[in-house]
PDB file of N, CA and C in Angstrom:
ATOM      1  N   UNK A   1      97.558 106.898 135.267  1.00  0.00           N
ATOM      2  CA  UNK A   1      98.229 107.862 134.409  1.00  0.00           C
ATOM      3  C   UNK A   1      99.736 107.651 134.533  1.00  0.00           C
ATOM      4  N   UNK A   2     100.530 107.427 133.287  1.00  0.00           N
ATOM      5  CA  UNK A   2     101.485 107.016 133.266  1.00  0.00           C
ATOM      6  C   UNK A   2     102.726 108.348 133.757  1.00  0.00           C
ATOM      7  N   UNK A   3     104.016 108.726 134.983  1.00  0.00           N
ATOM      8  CA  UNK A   3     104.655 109.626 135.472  1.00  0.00           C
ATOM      9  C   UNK A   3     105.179 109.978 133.995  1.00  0.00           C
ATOM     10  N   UNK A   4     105.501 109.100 132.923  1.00  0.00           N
ATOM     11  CA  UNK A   4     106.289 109.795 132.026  1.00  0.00           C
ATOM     12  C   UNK A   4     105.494 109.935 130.315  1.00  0.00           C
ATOM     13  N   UNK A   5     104.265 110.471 131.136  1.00  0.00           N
ATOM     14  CA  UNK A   5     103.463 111.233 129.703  1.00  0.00           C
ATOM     15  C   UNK A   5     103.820 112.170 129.515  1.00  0.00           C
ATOM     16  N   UNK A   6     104.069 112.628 128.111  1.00  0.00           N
ATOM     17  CA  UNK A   6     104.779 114.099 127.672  1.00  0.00           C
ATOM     18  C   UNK A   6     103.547 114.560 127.043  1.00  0.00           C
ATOM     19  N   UNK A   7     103.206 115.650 126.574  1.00  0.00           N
ATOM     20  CA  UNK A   7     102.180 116.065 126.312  1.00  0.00           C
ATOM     21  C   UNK A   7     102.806 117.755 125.215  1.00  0.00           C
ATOM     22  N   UNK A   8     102.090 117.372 123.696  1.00  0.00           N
ATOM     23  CA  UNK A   8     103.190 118.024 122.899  1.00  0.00           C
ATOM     24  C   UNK A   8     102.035 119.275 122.648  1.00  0.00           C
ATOM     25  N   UNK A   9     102.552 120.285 122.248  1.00  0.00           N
ATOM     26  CA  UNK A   9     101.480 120.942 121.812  1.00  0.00           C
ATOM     27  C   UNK A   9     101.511 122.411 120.110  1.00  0.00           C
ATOM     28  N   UNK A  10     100.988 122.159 119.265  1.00  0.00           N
ATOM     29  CA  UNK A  10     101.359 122.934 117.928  1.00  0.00           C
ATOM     30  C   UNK A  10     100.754 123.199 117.826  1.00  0.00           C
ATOM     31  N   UNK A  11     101.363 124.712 117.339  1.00  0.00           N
ATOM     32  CA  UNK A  11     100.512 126.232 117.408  1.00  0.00           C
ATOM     33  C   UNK A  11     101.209 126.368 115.639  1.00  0.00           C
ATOM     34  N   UNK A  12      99.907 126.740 115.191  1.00  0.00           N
ATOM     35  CA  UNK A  12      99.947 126.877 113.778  1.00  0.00           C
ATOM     36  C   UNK A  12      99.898 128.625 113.029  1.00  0.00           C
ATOM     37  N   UNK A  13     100.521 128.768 112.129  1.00  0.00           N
ATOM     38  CA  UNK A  13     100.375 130.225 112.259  1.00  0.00           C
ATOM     39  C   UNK A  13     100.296 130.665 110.517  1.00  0.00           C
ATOM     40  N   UNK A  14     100.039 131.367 109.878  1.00  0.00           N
ATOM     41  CA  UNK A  14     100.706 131.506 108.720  1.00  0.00           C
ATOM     42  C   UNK A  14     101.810 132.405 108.103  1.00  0.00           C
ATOM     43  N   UNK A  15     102.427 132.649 109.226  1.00  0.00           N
ATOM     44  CA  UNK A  15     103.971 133.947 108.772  1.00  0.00           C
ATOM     45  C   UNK A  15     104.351 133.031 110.204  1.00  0.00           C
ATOM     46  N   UNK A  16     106.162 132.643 109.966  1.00  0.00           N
ATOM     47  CA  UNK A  16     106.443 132.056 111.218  1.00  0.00           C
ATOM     48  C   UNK A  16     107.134 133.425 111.955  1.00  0.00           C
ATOM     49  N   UNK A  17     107.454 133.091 112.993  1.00  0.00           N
ATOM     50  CA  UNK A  17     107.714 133.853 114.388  1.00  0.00           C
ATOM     51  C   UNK A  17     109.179 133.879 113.982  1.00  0.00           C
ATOM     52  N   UNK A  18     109.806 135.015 114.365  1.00  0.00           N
ATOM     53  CA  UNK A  18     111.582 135.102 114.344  1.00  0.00           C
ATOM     54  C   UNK A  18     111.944 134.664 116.159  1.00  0.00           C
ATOM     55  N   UNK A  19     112.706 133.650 116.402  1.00  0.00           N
ATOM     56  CA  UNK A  19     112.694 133.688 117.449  1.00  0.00           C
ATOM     57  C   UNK A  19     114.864 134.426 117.970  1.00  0.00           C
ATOM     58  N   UNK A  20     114.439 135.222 118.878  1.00  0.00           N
ATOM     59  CA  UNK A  20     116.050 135.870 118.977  1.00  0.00           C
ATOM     60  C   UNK A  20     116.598 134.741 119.360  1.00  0.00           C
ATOM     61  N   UNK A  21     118.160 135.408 118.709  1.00  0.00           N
ATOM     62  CA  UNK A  21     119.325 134.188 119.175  1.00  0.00           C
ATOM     63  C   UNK A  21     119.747 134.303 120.185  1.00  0.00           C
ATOM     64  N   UNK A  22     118.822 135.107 121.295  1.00  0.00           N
ATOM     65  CA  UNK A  22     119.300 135.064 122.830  1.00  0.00           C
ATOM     66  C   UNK A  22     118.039 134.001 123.416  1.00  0.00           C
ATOM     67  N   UNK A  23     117.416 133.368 122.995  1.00  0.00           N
ATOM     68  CA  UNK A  23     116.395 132.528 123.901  1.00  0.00           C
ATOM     69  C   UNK A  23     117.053 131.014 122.905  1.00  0.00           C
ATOM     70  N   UNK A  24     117.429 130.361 124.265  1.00  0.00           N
ATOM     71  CA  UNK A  24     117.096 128.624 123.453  1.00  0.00           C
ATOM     72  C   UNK A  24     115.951 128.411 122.351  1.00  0.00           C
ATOM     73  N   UNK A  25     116.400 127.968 121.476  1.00  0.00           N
ATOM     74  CA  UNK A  25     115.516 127.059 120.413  1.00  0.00           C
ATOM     75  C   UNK A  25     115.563 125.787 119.769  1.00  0.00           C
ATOM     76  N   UNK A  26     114.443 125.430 119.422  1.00  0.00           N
ATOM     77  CA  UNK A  26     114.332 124.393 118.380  1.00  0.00           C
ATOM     78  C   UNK A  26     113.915 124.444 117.087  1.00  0.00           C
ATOM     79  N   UNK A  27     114.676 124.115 116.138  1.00  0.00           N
ATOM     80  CA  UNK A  27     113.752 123.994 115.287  1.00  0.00           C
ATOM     81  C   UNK A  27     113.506 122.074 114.620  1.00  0.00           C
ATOM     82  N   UNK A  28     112.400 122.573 113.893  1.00  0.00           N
ATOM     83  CA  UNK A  28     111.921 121.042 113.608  1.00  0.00           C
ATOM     84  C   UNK A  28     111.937 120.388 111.875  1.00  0.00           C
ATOM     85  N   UNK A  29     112.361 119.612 111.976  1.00  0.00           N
ATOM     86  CA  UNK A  29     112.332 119.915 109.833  1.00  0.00           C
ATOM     87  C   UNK A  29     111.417 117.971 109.933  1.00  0.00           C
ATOM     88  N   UNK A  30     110.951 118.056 108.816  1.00  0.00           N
ATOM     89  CA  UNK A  30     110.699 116.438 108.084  1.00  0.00           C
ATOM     90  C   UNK A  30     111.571 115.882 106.891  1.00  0.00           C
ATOM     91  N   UNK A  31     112.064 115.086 107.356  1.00  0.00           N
ATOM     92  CA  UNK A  31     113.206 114.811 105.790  1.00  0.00           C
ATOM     93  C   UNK A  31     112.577 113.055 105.469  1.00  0.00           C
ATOM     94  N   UNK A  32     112.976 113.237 104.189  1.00  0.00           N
ATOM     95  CA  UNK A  32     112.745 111.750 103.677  1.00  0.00           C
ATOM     96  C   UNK A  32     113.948 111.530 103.134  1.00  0.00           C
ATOM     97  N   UNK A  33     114.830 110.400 103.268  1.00  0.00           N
ATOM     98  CA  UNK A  33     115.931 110.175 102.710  1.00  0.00           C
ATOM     99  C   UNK A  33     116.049 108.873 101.551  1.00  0.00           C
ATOM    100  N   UNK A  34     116.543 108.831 100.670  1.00  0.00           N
ATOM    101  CA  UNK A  34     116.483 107.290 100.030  1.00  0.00           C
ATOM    102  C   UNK A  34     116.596 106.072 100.425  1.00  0.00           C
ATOM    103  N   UNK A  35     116.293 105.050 100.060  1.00  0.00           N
ATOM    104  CA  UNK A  35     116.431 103.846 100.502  1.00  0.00           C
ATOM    105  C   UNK A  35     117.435 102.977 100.096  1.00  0.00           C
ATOM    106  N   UNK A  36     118.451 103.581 100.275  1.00  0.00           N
ATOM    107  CA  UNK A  36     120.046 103.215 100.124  1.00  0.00           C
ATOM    108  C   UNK A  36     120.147 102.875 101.500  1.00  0.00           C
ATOM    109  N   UNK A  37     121.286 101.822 101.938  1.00  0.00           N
ATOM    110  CA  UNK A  37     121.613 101.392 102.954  1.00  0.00           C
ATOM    111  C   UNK A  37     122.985 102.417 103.591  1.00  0.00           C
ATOM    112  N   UNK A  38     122.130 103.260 105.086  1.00  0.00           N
ATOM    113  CA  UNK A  38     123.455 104.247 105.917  1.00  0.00           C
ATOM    114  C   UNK A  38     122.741 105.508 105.325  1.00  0.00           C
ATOM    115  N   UNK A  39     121.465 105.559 104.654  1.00  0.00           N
ATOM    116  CA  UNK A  39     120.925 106.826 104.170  1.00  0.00           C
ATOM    117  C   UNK A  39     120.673 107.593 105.405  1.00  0.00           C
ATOM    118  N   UNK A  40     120.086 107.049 106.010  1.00  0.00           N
ATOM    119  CA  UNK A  40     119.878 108.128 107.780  1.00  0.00           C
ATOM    120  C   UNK A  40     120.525 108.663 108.519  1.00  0.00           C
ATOM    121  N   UNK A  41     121.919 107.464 108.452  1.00  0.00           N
ATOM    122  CA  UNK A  41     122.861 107.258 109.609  1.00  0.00           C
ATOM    123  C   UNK A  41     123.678 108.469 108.538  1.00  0.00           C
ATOM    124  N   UNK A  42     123.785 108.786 107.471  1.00  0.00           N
ATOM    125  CA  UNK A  42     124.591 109.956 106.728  1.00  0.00           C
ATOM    126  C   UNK A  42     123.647 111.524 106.682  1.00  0.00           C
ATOM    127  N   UNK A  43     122.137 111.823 106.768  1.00  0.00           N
ATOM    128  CA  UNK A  43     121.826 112.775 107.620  1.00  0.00           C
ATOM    129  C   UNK A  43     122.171 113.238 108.449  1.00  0.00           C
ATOM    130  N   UNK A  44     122.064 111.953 109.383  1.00  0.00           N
ATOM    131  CA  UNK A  44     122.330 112.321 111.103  1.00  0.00           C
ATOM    132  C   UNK A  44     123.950 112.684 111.609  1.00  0.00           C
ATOM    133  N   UNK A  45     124.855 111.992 110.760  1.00  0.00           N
ATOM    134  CA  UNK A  45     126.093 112.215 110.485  1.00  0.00           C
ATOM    135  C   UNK A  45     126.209 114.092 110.409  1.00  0.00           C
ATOM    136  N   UNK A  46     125.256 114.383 109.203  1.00  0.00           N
ATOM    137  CA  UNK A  46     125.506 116.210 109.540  1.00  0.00           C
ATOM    138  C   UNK A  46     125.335 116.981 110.247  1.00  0.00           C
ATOM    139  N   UNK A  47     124.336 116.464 110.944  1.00  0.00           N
ATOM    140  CA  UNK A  47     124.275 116.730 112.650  1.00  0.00           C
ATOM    141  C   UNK A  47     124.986 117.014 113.467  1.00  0.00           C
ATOM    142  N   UNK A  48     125.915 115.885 113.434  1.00  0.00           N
ATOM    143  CA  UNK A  48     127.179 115.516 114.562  1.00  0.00           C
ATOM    144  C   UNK A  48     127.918 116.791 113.988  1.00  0.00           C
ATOM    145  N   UNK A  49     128.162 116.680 112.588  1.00  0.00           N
ATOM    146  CA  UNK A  49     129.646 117.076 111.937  1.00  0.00           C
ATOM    147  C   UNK A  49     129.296 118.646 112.438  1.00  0.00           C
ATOM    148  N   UNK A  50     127.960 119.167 112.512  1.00  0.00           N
ATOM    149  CA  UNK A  50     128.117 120.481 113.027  1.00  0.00           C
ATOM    150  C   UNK A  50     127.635 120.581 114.378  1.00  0.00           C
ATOM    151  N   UNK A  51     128.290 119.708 115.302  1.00  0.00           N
ATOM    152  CA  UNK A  51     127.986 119.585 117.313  1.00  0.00           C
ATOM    153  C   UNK A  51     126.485 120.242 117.146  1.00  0.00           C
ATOM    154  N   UNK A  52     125.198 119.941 116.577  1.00  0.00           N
ATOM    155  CA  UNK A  52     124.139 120.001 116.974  1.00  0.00           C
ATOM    156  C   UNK A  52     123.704 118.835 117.189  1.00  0.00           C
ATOM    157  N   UNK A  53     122.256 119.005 118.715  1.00  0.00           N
ATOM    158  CA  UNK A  53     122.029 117.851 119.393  1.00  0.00           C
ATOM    159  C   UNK A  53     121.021 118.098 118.917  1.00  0.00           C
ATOM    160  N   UNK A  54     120.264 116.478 118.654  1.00  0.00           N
ATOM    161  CA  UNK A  54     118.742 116.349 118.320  1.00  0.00           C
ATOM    162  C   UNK A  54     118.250 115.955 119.800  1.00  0.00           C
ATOM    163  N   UNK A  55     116.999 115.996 119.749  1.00  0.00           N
ATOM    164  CA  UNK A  55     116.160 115.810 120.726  1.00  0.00           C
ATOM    165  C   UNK A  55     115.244 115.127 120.561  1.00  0.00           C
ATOM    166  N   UNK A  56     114.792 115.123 119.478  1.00  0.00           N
ATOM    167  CA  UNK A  56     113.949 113.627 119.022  1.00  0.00           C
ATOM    168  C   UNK A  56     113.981 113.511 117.325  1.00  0.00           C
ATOM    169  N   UNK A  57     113.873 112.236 117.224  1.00  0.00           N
ATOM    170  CA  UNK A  57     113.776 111.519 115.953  1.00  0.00           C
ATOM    171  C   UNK A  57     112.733 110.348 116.061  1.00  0.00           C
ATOM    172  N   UNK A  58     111.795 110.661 115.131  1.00  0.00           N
ATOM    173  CA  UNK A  58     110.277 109.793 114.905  1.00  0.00           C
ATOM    174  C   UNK A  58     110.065 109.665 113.611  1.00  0.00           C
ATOM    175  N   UNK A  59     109.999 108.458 113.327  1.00  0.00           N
ATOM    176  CA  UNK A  59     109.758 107.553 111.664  1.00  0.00           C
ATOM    177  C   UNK A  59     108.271 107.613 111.354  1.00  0.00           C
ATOM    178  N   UNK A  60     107.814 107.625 110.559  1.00  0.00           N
ATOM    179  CA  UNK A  60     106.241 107.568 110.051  1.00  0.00           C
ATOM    180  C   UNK A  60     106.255 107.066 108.812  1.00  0.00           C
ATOM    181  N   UNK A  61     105.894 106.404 108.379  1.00  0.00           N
ATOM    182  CA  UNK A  61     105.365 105.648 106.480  1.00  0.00           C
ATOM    183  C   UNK A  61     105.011 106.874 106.067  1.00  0.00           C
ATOM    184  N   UNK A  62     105.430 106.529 104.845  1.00  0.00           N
ATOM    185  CA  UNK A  62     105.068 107.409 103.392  1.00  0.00           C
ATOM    186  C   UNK A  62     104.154 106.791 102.863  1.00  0.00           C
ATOM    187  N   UNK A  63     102.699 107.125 103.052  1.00  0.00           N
ATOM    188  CA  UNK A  63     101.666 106.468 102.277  1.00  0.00           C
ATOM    189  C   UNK A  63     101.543 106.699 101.043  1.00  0.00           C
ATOM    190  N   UNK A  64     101.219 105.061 100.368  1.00  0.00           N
ATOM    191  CA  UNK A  64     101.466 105.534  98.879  1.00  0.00           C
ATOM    192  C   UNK A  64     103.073 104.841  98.620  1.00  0.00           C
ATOM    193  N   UNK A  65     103.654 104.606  99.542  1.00  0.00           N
ATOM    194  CA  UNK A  65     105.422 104.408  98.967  1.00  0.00           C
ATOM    195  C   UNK A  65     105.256 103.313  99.826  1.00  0.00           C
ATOM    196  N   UNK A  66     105.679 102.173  99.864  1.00  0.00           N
ATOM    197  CA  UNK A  66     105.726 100.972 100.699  1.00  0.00           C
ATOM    198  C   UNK A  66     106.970 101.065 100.822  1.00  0.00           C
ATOM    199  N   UNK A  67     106.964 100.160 102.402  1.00  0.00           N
ATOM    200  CA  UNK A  67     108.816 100.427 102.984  1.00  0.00           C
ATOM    201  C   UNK A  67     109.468 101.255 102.870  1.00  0.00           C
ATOM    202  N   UNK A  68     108.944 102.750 102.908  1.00  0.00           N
ATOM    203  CA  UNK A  68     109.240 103.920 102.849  1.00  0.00           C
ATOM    204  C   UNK A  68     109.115 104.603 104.122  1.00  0.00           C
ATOM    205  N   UNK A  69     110.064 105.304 104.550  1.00  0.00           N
ATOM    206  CA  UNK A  69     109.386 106.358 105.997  1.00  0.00           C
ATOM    207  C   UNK A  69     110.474 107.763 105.857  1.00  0.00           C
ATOM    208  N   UNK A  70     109.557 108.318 106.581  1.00  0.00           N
ATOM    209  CA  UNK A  70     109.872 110.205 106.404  1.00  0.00           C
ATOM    210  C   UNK A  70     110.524 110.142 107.848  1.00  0.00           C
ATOM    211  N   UNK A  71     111.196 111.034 108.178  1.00  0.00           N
ATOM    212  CA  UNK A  71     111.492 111.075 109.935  1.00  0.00           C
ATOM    213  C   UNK A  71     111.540 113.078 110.445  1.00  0.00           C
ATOM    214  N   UNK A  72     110.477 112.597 111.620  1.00  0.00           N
ATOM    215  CA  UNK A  72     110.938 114.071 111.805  1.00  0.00           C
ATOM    216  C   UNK A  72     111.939 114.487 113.422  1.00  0.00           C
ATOM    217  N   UNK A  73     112.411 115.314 112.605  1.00  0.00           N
ATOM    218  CA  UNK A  73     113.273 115.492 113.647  1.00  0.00           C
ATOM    219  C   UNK A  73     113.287 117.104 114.493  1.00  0.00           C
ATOM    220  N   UNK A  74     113.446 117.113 116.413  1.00  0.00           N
ATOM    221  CA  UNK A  74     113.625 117.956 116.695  1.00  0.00           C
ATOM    222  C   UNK A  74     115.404 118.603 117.001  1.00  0.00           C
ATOM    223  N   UNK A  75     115.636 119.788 116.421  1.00  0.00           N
ATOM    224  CA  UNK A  75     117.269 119.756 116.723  1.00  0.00           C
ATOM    225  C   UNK A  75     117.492 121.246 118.004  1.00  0.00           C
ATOM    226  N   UNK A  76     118.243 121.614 119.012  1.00  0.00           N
ATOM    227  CA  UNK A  76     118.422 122.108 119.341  1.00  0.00           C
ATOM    228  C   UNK A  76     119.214 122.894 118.587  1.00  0.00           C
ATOM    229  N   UNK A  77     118.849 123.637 118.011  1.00  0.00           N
ATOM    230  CA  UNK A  77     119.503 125.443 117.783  1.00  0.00           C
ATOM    231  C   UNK A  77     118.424 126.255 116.768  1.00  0.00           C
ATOM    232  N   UNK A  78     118.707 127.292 116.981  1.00  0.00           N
ATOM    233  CA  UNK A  78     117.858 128.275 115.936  1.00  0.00           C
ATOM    234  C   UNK A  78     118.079 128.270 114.511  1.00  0.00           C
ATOM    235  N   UNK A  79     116.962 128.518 113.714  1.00  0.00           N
ATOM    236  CA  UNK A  79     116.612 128.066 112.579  1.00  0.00           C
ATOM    237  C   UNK A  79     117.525 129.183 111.756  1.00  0.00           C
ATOM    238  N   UNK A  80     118.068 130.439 112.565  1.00  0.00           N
ATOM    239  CA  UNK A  80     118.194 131.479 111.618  1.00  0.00           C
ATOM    240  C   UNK A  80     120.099 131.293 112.164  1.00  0.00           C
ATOM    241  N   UNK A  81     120.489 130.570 112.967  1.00  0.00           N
ATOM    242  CA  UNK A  81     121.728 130.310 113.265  1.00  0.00           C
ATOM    243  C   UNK A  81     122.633 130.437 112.062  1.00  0.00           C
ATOM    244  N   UNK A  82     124.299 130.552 111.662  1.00  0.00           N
ATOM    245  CA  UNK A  82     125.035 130.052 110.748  1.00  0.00           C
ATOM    246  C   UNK A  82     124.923 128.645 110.891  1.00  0.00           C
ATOM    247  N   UNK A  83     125.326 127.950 111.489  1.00  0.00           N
ATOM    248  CA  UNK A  83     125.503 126.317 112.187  1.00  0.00           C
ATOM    249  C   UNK A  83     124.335 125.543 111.496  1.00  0.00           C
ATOM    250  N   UNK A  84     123.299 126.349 111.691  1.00  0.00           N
ATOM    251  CA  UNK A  84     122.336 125.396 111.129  1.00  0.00           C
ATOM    252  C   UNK A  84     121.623 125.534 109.715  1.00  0.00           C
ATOM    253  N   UNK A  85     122.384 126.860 109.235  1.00  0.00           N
ATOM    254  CA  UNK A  85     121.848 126.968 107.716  1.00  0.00           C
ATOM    255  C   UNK A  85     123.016 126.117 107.370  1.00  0.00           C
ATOM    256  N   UNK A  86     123.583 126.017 107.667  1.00  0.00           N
ATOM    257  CA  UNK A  86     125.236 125.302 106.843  1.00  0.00           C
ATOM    258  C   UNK A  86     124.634 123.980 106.858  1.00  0.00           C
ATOM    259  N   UNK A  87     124.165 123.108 108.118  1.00  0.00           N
ATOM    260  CA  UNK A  87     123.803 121.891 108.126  1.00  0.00           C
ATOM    261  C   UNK A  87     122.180 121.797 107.168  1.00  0.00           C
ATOM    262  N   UNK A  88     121.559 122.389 107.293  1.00  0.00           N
ATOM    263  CA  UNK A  88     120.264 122.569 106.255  1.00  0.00           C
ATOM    264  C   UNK A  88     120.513 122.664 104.953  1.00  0.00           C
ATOM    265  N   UNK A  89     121.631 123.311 104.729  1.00  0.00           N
ATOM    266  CA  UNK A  89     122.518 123.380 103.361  1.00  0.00           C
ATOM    267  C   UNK A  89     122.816 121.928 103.048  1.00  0.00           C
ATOM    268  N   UNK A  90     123.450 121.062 103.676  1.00  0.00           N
ATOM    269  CA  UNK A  90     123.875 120.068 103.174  1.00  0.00           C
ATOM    270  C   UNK A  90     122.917 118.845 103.530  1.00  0.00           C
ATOM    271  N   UNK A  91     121.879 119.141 104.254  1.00  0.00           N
ATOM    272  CA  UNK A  91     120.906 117.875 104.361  1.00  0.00           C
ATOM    273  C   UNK A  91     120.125 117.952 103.231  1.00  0.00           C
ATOM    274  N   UNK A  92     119.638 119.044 102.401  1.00  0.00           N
ATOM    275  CA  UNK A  92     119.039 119.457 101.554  1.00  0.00           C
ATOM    276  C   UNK A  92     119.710 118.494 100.318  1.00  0.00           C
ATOM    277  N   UNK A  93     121.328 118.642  99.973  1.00  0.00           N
ATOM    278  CA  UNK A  93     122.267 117.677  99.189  1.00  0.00           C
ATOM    279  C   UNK A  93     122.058 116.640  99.298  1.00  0.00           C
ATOM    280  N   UNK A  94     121.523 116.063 100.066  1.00  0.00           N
ATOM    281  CA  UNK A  94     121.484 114.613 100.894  1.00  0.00           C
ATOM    282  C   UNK A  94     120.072 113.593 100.939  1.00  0.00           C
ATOM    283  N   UNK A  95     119.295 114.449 100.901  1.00  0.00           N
ATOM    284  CA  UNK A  95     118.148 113.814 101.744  1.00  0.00           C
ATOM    285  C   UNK A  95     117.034 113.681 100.340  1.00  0.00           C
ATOM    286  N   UNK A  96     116.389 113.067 100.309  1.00  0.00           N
ATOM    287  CA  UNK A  96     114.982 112.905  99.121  1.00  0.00           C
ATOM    288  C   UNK A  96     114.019 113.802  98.791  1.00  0.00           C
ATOM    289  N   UNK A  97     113.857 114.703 100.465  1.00  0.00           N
ATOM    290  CA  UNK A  97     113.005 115.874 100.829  1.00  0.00           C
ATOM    291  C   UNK A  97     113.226 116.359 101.872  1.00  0.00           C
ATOM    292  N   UNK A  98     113.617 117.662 101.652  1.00  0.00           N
ATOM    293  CA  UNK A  98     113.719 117.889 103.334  1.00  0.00           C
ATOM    294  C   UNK A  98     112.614 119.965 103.672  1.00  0.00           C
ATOM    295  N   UNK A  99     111.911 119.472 104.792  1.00  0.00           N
ATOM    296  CA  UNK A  99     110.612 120.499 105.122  1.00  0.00           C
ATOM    297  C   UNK A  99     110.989 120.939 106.514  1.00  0.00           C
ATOM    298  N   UNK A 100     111.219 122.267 106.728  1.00  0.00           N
ATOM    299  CA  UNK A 100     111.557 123.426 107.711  1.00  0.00           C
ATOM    300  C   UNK A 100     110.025 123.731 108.831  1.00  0.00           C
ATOM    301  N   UNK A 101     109.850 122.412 109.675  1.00  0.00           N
ATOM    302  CA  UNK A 101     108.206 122.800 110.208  1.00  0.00           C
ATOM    303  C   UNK A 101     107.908 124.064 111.091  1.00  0.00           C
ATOM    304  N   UNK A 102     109.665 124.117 111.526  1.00  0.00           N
ATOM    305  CA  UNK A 102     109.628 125.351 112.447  1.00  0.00           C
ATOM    306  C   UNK A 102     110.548 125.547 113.449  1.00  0.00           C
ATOM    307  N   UNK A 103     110.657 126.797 113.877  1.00  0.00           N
ATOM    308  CA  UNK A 103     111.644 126.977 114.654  1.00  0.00           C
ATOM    309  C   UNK A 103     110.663 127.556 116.003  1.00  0.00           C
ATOM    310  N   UNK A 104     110.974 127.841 117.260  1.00  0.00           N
ATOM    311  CA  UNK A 104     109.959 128.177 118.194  1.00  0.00           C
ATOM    312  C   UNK A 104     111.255 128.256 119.339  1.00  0.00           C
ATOM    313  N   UNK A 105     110.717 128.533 120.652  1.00  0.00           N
ATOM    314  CA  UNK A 105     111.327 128.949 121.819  1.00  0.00           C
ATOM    315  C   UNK A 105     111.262 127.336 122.302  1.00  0.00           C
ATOM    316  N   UNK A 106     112.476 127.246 123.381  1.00  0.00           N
ATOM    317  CA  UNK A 106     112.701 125.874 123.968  1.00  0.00           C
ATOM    318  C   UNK A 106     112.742 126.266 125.096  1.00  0.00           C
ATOM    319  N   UNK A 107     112.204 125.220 126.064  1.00  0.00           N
ATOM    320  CA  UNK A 107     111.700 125.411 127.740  1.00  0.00           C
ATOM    321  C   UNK A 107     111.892 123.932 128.112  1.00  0.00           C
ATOM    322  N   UNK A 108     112.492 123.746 129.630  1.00  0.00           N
ATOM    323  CA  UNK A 108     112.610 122.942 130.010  1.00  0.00           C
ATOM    324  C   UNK A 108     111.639 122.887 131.050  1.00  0.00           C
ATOM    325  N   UNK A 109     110.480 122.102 130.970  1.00  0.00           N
ATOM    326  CA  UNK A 109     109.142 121.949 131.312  1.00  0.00           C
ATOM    327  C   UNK A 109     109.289 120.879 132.505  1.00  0.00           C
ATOM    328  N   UNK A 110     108.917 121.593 133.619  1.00  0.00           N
ATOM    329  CA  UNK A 110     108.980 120.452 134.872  1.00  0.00           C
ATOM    330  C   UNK A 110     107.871 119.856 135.113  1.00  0.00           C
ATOM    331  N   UNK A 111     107.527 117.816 134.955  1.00  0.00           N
ATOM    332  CA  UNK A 111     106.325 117.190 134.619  1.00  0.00           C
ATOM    333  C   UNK A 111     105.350 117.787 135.963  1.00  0.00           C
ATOM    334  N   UNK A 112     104.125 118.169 136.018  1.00  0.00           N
ATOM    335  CA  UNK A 112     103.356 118.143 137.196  1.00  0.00           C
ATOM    336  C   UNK A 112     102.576 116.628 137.416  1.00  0.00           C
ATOM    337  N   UNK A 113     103.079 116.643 138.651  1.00  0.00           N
ATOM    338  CA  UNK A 113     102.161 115.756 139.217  1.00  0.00           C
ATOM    339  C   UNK A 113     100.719 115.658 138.968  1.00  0.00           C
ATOM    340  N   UNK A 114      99.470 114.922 138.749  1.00  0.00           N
ATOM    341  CA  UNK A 114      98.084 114.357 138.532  1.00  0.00           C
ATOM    342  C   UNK A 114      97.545 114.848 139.832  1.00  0.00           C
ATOM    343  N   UNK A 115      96.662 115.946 139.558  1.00  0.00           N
ATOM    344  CA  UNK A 115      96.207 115.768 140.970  1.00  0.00           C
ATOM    345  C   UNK A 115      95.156 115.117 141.816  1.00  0.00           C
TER     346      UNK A 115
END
């Protein structure tokens, strides 16, 4: 068993959860951007421009679209933030598609050992 297995887990709901702006969060969106060359690197650019940190970024094919990929991304801050409607505001300008998967509570999870 490999020490650096992460192990993810999604809880599905149909009304999302308000999470307060006193607990760390994440939220998670899927964007597809065009296939212009610096199309990503100008997403991720809105990121920076508003000091939010991502935490992960993962590519997947667009089936059906060849040489196409969607990316989803996790960002540290709350979904209901100013900071991040402003940046959702302008990725929305930007991007081909962009999908709000969720916002949720963030925990810094210490790996357990296999026993």
């Amino acid at each position: 068993v490999s020490k650096r297995q992460i192990t993810r887990f999604l809880v599905l709901a149909r009304k999302a959860i308000n999470v307060s702006d006193q607990v760390p969060a994440k939220t998670t969106l899927l964007i597809a951007t065009g296939q212009q060359a610096g199309a990503l690197v100008e997403a991720l650019l809105v990121l920076r421009n508003h000091n939010l940190i991502m935490t992960k970024l993962e590519s997947r094919p667009i089936h059906g679209n060849p040489w196409e990929e969607m990316f989803y991304l996790d960002i540290q801050a709350n979904l209901e933030s100013q900071v991040m409607q402003s940046a959702l505001k302008e990725l929305g300008e930007i991007t081909r598609s962009m999908k709000v998967l969720g916002c949720y509570p963030s925990e810094n999870v210490v790996p357990v050992e296999p026993a």
